[in-house]
Protein backbone atom coordinates (compact mmCIF):
# COMPACT_ATOMS: atom_id res chain seq x y z
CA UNK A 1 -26.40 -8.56 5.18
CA UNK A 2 -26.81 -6.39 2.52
CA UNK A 3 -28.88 -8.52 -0.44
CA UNK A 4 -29.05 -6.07 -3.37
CA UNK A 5 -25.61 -6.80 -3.94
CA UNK A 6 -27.01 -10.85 -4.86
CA UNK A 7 -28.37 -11.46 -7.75
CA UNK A 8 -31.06 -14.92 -8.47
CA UNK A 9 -29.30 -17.63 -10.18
CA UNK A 10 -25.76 -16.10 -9.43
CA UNK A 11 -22.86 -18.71 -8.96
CA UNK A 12 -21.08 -17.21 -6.00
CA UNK A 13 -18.07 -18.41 -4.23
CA UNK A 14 -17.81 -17.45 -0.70
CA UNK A 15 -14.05 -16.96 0.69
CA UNK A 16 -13.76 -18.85 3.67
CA UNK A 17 -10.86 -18.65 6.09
CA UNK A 18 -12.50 -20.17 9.16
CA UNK A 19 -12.49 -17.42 11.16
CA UNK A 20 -16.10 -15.92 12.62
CA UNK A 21 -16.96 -12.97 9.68
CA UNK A 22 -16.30 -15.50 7.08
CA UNK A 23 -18.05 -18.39 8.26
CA UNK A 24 -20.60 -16.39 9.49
CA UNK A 25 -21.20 -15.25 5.90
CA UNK A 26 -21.45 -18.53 4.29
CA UNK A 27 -23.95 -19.89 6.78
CA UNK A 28 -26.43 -16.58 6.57
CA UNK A 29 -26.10 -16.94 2.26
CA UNK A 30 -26.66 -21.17 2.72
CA UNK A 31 -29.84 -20.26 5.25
CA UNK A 32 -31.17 -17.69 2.28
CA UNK A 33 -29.25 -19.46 -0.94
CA UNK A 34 -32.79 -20.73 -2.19
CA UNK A 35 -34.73 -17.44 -0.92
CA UNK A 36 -32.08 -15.25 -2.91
CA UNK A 37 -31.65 -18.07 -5.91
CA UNK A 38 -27.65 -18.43 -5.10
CA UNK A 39 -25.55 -21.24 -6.55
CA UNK A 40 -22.79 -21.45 -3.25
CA UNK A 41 -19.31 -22.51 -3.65
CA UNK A 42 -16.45 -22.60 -0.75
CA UNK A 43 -13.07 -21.68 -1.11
CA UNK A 44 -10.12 -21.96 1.24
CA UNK A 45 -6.50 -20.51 0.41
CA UNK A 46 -4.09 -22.04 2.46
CA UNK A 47 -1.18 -19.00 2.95
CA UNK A 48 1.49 -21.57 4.22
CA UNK A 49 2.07 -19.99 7.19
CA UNK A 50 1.18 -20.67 10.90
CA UNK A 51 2.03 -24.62 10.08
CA UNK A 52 -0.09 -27.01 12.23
CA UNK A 53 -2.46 -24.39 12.88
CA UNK A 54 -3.59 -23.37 9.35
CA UNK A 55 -3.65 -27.03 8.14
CA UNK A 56 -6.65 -27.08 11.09
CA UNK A 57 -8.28 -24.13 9.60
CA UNK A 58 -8.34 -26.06 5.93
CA UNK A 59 -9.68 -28.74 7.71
CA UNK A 60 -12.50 -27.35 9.52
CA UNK A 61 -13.89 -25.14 6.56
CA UNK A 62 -13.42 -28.35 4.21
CA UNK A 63 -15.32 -30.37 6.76
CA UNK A 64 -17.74 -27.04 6.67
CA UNK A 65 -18.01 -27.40 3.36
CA UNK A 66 -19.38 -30.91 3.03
CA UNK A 67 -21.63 -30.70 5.93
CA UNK A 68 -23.69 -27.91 3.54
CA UNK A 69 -22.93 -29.82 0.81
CA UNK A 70 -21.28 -27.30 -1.26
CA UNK A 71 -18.61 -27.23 -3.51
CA UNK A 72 -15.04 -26.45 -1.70
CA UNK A 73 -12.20 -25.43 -3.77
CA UNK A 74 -8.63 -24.88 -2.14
CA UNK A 75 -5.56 -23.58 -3.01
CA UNK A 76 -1.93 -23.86 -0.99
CA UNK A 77 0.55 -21.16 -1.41
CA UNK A 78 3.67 -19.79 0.28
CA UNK A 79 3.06 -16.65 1.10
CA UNK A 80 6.28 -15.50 2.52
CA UNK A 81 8.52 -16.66 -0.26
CA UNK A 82 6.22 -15.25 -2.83
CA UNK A 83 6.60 -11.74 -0.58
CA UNK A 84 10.10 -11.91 -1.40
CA UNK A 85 10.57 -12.90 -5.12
CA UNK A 86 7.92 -11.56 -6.49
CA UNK A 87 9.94 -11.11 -10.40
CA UNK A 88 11.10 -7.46 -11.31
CA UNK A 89 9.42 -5.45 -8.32
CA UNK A 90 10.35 -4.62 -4.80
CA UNK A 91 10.12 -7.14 -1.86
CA UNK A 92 5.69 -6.75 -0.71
CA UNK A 93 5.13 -7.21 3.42
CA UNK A 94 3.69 -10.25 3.98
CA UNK A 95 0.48 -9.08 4.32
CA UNK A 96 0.77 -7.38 1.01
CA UNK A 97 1.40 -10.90 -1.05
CA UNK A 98 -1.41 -12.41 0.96
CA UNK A 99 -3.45 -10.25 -0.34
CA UNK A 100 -2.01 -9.91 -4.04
CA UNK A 101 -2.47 -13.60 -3.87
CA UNK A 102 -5.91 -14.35 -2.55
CA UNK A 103 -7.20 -11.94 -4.99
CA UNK A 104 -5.41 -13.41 -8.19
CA UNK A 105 -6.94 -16.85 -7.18
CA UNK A 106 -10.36 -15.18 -7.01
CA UNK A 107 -9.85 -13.77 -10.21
CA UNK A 108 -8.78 -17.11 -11.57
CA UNK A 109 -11.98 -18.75 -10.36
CA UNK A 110 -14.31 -16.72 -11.71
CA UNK A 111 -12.55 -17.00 -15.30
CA UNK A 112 -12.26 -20.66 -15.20
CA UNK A 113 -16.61 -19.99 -15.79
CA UNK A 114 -16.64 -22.33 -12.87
CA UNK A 115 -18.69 -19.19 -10.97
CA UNK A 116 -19.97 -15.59 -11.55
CA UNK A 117 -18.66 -13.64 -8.06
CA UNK A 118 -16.89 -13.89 -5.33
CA UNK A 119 -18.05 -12.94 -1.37
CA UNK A 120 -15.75 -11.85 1.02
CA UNK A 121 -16.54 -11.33 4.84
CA UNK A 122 -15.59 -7.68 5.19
CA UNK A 123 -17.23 -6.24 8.15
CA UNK A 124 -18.02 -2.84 9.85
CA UNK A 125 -15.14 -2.80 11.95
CA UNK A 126 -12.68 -3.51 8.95
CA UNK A 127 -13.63 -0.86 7.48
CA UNK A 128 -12.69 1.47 10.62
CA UNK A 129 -9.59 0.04 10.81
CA UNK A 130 -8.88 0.54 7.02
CA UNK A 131 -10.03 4.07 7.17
CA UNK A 132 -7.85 5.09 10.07
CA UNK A 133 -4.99 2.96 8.73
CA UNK A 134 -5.59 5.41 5.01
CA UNK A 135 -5.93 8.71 7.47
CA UNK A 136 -2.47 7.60 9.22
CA UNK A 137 -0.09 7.41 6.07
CA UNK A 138 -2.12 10.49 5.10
CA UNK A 139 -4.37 9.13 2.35
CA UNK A 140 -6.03 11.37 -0.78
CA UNK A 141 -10.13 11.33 -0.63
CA UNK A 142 -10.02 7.70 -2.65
CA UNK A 143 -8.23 6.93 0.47
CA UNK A 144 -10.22 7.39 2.76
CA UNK A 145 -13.56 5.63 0.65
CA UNK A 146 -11.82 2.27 2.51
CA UNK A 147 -13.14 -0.59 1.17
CA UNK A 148 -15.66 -0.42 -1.35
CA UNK A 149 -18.56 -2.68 -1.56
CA UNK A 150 -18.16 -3.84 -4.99
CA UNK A 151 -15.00 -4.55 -6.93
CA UNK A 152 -15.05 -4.99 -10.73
CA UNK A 153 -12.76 -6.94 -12.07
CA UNK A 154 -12.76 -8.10 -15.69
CA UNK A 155 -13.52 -11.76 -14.46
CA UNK A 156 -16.05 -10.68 -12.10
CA UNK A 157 -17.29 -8.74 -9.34
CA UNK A 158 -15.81 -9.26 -6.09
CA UNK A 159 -18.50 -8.41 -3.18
CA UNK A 160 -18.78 -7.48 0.75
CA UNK A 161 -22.12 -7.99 1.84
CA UNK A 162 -21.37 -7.71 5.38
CA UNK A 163 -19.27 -4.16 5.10
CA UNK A 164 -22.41 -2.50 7.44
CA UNK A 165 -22.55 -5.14 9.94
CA UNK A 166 -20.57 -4.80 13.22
CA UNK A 167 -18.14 -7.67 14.54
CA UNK A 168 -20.12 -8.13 17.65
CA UNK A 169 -22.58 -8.92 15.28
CA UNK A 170 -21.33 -11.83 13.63
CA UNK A 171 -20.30 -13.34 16.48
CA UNK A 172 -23.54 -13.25 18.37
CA UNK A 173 -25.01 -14.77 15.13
CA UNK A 174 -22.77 -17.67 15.69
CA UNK A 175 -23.29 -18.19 19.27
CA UNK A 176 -26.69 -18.06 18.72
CA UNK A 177 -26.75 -21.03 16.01
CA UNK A 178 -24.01 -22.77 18.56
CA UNK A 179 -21.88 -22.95 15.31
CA UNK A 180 -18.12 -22.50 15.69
CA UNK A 181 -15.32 -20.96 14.23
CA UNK A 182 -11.60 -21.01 14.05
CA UNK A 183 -9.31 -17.81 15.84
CA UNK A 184 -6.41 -17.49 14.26
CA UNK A 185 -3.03 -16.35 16.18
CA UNK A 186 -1.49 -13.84 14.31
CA UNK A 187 -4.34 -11.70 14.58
CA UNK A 188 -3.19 -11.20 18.53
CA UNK A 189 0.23 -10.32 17.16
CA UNK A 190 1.28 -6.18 17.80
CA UNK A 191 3.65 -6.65 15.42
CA UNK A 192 1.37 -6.11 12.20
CA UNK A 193 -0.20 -2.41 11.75
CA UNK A 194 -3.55 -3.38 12.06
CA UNK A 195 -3.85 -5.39 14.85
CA UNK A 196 -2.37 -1.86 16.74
CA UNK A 197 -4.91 -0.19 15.68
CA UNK A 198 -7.73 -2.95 16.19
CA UNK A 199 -6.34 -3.91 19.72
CA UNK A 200 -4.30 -0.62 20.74
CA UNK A 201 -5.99 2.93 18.97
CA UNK A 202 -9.83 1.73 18.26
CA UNK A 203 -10.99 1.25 21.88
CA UNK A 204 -8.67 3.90 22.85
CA UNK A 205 -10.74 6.76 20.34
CA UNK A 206 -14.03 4.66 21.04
CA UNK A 207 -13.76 5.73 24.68
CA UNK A 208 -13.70 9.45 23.42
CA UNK A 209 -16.90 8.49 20.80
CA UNK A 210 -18.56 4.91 21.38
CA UNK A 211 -20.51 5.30 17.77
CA UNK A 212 -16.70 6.10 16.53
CA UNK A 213 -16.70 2.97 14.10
CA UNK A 214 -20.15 3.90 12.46
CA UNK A 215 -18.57 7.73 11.98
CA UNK A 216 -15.70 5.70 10.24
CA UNK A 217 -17.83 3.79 7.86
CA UNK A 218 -20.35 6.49 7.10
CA UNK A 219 -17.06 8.79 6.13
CA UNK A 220 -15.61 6.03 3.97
CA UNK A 221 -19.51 5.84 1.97
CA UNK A 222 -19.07 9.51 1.81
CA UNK A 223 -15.60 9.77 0.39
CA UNK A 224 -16.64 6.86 -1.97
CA UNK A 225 -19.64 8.80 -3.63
CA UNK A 226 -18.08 12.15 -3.60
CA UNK A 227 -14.61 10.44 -5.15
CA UNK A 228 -17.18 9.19 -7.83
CA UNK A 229 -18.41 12.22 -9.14
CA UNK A 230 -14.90 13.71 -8.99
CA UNK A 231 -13.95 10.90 -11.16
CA UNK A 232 -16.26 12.14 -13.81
CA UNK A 233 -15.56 15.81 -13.14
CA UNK A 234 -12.06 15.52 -13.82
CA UNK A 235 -13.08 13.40 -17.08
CA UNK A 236 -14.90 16.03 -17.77
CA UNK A 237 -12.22 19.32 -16.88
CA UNK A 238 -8.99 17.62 -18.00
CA UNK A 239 -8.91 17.61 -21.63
CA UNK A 240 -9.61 21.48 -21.62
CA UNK A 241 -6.56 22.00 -19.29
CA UNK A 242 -4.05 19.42 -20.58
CA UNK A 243 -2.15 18.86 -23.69
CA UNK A 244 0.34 15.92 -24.66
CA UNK A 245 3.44 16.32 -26.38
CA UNK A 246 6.02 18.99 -26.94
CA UNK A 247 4.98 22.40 -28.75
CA UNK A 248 6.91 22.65 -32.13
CA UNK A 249 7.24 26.14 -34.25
CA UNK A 250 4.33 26.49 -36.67
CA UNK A 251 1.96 25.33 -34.86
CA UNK A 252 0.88 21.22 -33.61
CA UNK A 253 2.48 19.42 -30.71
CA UNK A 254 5.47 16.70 -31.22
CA UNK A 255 4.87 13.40 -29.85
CA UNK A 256 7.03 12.96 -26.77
CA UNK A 257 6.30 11.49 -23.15
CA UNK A 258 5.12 14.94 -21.85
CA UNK A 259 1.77 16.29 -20.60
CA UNK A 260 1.28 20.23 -20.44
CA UNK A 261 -1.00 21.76 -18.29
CA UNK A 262 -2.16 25.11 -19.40
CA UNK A 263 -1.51 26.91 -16.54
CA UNK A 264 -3.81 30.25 -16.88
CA UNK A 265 -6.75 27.54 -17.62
CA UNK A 266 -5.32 25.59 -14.24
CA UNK A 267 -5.63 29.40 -12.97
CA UNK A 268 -9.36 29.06 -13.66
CA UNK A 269 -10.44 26.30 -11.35
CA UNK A 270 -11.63 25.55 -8.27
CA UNK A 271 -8.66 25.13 -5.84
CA UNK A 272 -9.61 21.44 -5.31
CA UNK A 273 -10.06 20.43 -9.04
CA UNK A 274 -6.61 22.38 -9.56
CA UNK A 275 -4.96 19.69 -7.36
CA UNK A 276 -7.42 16.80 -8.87
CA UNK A 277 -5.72 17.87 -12.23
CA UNK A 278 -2.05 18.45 -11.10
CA UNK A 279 -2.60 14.17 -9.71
CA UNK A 280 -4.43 13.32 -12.64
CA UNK A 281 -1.78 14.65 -15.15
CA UNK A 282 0.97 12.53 -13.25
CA UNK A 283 -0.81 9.47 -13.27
CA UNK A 284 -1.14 9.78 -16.53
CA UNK A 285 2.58 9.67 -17.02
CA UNK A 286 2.62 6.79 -14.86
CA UNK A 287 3.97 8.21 -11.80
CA UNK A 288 1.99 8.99 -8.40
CA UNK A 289 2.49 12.61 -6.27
CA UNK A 290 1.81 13.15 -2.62
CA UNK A 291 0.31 16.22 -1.26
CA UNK A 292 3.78 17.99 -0.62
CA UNK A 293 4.83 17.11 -4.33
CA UNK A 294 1.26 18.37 -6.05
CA UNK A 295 1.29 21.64 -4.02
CA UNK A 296 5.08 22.02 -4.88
CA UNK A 297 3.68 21.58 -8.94
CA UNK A 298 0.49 24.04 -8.16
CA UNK A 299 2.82 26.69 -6.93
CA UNK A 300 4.94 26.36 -9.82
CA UNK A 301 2.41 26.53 -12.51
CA UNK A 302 0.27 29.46 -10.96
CA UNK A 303 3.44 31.71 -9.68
CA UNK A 304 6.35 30.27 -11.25
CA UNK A 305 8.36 31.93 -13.84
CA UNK A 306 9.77 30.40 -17.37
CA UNK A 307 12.47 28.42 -17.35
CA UNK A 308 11.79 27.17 -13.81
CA UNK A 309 12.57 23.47 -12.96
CA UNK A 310 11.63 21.00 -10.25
CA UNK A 311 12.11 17.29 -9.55
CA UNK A 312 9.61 14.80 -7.53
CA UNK A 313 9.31 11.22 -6.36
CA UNK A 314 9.45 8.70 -8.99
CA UNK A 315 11.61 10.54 -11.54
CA UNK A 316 8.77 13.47 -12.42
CA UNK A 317 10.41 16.23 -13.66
CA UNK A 318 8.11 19.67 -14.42
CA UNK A 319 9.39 22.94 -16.35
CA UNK A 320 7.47 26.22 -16.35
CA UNK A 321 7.57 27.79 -19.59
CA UNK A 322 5.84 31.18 -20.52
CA UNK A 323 2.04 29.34 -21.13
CA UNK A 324 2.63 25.83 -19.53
CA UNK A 325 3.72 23.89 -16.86
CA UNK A 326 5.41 20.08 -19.06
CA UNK A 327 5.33 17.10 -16.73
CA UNK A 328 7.95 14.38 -17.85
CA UNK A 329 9.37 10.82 -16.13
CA UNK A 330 13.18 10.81 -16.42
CA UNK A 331 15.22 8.31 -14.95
CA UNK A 332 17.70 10.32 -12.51
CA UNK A 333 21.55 9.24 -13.66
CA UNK A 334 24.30 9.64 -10.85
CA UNK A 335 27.31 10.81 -11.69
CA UNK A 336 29.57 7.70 -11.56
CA UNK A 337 32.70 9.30 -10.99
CA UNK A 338 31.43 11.53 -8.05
CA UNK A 339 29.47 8.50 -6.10
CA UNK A 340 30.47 4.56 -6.48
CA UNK A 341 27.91 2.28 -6.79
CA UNK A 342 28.63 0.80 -3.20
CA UNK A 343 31.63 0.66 -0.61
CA UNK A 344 32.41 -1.96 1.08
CA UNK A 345 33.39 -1.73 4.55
CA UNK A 346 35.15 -3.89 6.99
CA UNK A 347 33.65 -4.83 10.53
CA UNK A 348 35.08 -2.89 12.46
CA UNK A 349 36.43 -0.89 10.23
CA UNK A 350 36.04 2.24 8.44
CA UNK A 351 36.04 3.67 4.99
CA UNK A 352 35.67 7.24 3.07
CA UNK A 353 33.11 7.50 0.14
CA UNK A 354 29.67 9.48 -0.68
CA UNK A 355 31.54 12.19 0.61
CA UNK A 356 31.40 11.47 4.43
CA UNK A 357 33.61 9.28 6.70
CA UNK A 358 31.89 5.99 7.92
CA UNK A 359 33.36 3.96 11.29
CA UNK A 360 32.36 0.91 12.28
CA UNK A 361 33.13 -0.31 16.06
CA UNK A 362 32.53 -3.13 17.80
CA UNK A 363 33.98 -2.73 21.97
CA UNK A 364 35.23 -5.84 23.48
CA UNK A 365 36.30 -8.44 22.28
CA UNK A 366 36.41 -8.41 18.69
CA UNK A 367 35.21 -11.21 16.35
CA UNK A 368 37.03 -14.01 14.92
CA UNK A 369 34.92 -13.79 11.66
CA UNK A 370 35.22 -11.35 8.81
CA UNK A 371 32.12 -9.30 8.07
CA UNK A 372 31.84 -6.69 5.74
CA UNK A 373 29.01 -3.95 5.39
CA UNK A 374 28.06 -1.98 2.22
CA UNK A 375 27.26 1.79 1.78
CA UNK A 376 25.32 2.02 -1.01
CA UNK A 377 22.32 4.45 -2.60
CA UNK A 378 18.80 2.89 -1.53
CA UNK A 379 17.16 1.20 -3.82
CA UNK A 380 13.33 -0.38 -4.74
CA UNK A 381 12.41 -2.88 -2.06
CA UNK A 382 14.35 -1.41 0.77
CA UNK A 383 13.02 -1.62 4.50
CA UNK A 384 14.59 0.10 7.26
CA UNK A 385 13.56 -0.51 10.89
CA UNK A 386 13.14 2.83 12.65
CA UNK A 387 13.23 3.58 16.41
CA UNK A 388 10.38 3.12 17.99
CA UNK A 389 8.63 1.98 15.39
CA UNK A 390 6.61 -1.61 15.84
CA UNK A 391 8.22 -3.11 12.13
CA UNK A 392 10.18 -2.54 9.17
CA UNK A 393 9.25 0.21 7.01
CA UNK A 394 9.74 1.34 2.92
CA UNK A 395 12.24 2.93 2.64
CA UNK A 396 9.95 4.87 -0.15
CA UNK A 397 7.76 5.45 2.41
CA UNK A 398 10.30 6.95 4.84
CA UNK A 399 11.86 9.47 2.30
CA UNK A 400 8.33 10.03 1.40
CA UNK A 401 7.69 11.18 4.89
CA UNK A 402 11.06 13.24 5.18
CA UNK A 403 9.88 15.27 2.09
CA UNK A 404 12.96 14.07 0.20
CA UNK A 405 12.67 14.08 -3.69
CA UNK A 406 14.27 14.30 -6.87
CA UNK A 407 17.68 13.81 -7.84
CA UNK A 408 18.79 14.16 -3.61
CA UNK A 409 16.21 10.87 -2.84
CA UNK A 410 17.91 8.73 -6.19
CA UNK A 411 21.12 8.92 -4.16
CA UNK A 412 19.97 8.80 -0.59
CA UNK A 413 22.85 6.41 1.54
CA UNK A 414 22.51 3.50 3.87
CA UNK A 415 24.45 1.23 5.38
CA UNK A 416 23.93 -2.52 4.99
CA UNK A 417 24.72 -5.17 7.41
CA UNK A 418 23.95 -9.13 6.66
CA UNK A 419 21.19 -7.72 4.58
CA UNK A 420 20.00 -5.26 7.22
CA UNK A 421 20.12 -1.42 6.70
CA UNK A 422 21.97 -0.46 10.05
CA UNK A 423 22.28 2.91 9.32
CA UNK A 424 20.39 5.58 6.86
CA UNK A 425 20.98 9.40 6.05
CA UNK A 426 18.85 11.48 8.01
CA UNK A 427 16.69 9.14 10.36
CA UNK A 428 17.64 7.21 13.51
CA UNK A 429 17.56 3.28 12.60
CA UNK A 430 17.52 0.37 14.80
CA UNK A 431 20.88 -0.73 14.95
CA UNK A 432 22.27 -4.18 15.15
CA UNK A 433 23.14 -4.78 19.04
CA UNK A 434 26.97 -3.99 20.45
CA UNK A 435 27.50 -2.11 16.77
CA UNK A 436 28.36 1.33 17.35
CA UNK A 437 28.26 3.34 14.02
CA UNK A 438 30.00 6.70 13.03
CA UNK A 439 29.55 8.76 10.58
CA UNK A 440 31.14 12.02 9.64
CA UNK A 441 30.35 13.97 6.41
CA UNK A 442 33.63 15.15 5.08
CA UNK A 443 34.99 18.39 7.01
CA UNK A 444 32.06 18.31 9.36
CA UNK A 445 31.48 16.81 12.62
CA UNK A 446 30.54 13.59 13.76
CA UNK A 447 27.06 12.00 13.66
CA UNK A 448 27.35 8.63 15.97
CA UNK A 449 23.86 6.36 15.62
């Protein structure tokens, strides 16, 4: 357990799910609370999900609770409507509004003054699976750091004091003090990401390198220190490189939602602080960039020529001129007349529109029902469940993946079924069962998914 992290006299709640990291946490701090001079508090949040079964989780860490005698705080949400109304932003995974959740609780704890920090149970082999789950959807340096020890928030510090102890670890502990814990099912489920990757591709790569996990976390405290002095070294670089606003004749800049990079300056770095720049500009406009999209805006600045355009995820919009290369966020506008804002389509049926030819069959019998699907452009909070893939995926992520950008991504098509994308442009998607779907761009030949 890693102490210097603990501070005497600190009033620290200790995040308690019932499983064996977390309740192995709480009883090494109660066994060392007076050594270390901690003030221990318990708290439970109670996702709504798994019914009877996380109702006995709240139960045992309660009953936990008292046996120490320490403070238990609980809170009951439902996580799975929350991951789908969360107001004004796309539709989060359910594991996403867990977490958005259990964190904003923290948060709320430690400003109600009621206690300084919080503890979670983060262990060794979490942070393998986090770094190989970064490395797999091809993760920047900050990335890969996984999770970091500390997190400041302006309420408090959230800590992981077990982040260099192994899993096999904290469950000898247990055994050893005959203490129990609660399993929960859904970590057995193949469904979610990481539980592939804990049950499937760690012990597969750990038969190629045993010590594997330990490589994993010693890369993630690497990538953590070195992304901390690049943090201050682009402090540091980016003010001589970039400039805000538009250029205006006689001299000053006009204010405007632009950053210029001065691209013979650019010229003069490193390679890797080049890119560190190119990201650092964008974010500053608000927008994020991939590796594809920052090389695409590196090329452009260093060999481009004035009066050169080019779009990028997320509306970014960059323009060579003679000296600079302008960043801008610009909200793509489709051309109404060419491309209506959806078509509905009968099932079975078919129908012309975003110039291509869409048929819908359904052999045998036919049903009694009317249905109707919509082709439509994509939009925020899409998922689209690929072949051979375990689960639904963004479709931001997907067009991510399929390098499509700019003005081409804001009107990307799918087909919607019952609230299901059946069909999308370009990749093969799961398709609802005895649905056979056509589709023909306009004086071209069939595509049948």
């Amino acid at each position: 357990m890693d102490t210097p992290l603990l501070r005497p006299g600190m009033r620290l709640v200790v995040g308690v799910s019932g499983g064996a990291d977390s309740v192995a946490l709480l009883t090494a701090l109660h066994s060392r609370a007076a050594e270390l001079g901690l003030i221990l508090h318990v708290a439970h949040l109670h996702h709504g999900l798994r019914g009877a079964e996380a109702d006995a989780d709240l139960e045992f860490v309660r009953e936990l609770a008292e046996r120490l005698g320490l403070p238990f705080h609980c809170k009951r949400v439902d996580i799975a409507a929350e991951a789908a109304r969360l107001p004004g932003k796309p539709a989060e995974t359910i594991e996403e509004a867990a977490r958005r959740l259990r964190y904003q609780w923290f948060r709320d704890l430690m400003a109600s003054g009621a206690i300084d920090a919080v503890a979670t149970a983060h262990t060794l082999d979490d942070q393998a699976e986090t770094v190989i789950a970064k490395v797999l959807r091809g993760a920047w340096t900050e990335g890969i750091a996984g999770i970091h020890p500390v997190v400041e928030f302006g309420e408090g510090p959230v800590i992981r004091p077990l982040l260099r102890t192994r899993r096999a670890e904290v469950e000898a502990y247990l055994e050893a003090l005959g203490q129990e814990w609660r399993e929960d099912s859904s970590n057995r489920q193949l469904t979610f990401t990481r539980n592939r990757i804990r049950h499937e591709l760690l012990p597969l790569l750990e038969g190629w390198n045993p010590k594997l996990k330990e490589h994993l976390s010693q890369m993630a405290e690497l990538a953590r220190d070195e992304e901390t002095w690049w943090q201050a070294e682009v402090a540091r670089a980016a003010p001589e490189v970039m400039l805000t606003g538009r250029p205006v004749r006689g001299g000053g800049r006009a204010a405007a939602e632009v950053v210029a990079l001065d691209v013979s300056k650019l010229a003069g770095l490193a390679v890797s602080l080049q890119r560190r720049i190119v990201r650092h500009a964008i974010e500053t406009l608000g927008a994020g960039s991939d590796f594809a999209g920052t090389e695409k805006l590196r090329e452009l600045a260093l060999t481009g020529r004035a009066g050169q355009r080019c779009e990028l995820a997320g509306g970014v919009r960059a323009e060579r001129s003679h000296r600079e290369l302008r960043l801008s966020i610009q909200p793509v506008a489709a051309d109404d007349d060419a491309v209506p804002e959806a078509l509905e389509i009968p099932v079975p049926g078919e129908a012309k529109g975003f110039g291509m030819r869409v048929k819908i069959e359904i052999p045998g019998p036919q049903p009694s029902a009317a249905r109707l699907a919509v082709l439509r452009n994509w939009k925020a909070g899409d998922r689209v469940h690929l072949r051979h893939s375990s689960g639904p995926r963004k479709m931001k992520e997907v067009l991510e993946r399929m390098k499509v950008s700019g003005s081409e991504r804001a009107q990307w098509p799918v087909l919607e079924l019952d609230g299901r994308i059946v069909w999308m442009q370009g990749a093969a998607v799961e398709t609802e069962p005895g649905i056979r779907i056509t589709v023909t761009p306009l004086d071209a030949a069939p595509n049948r998914d």
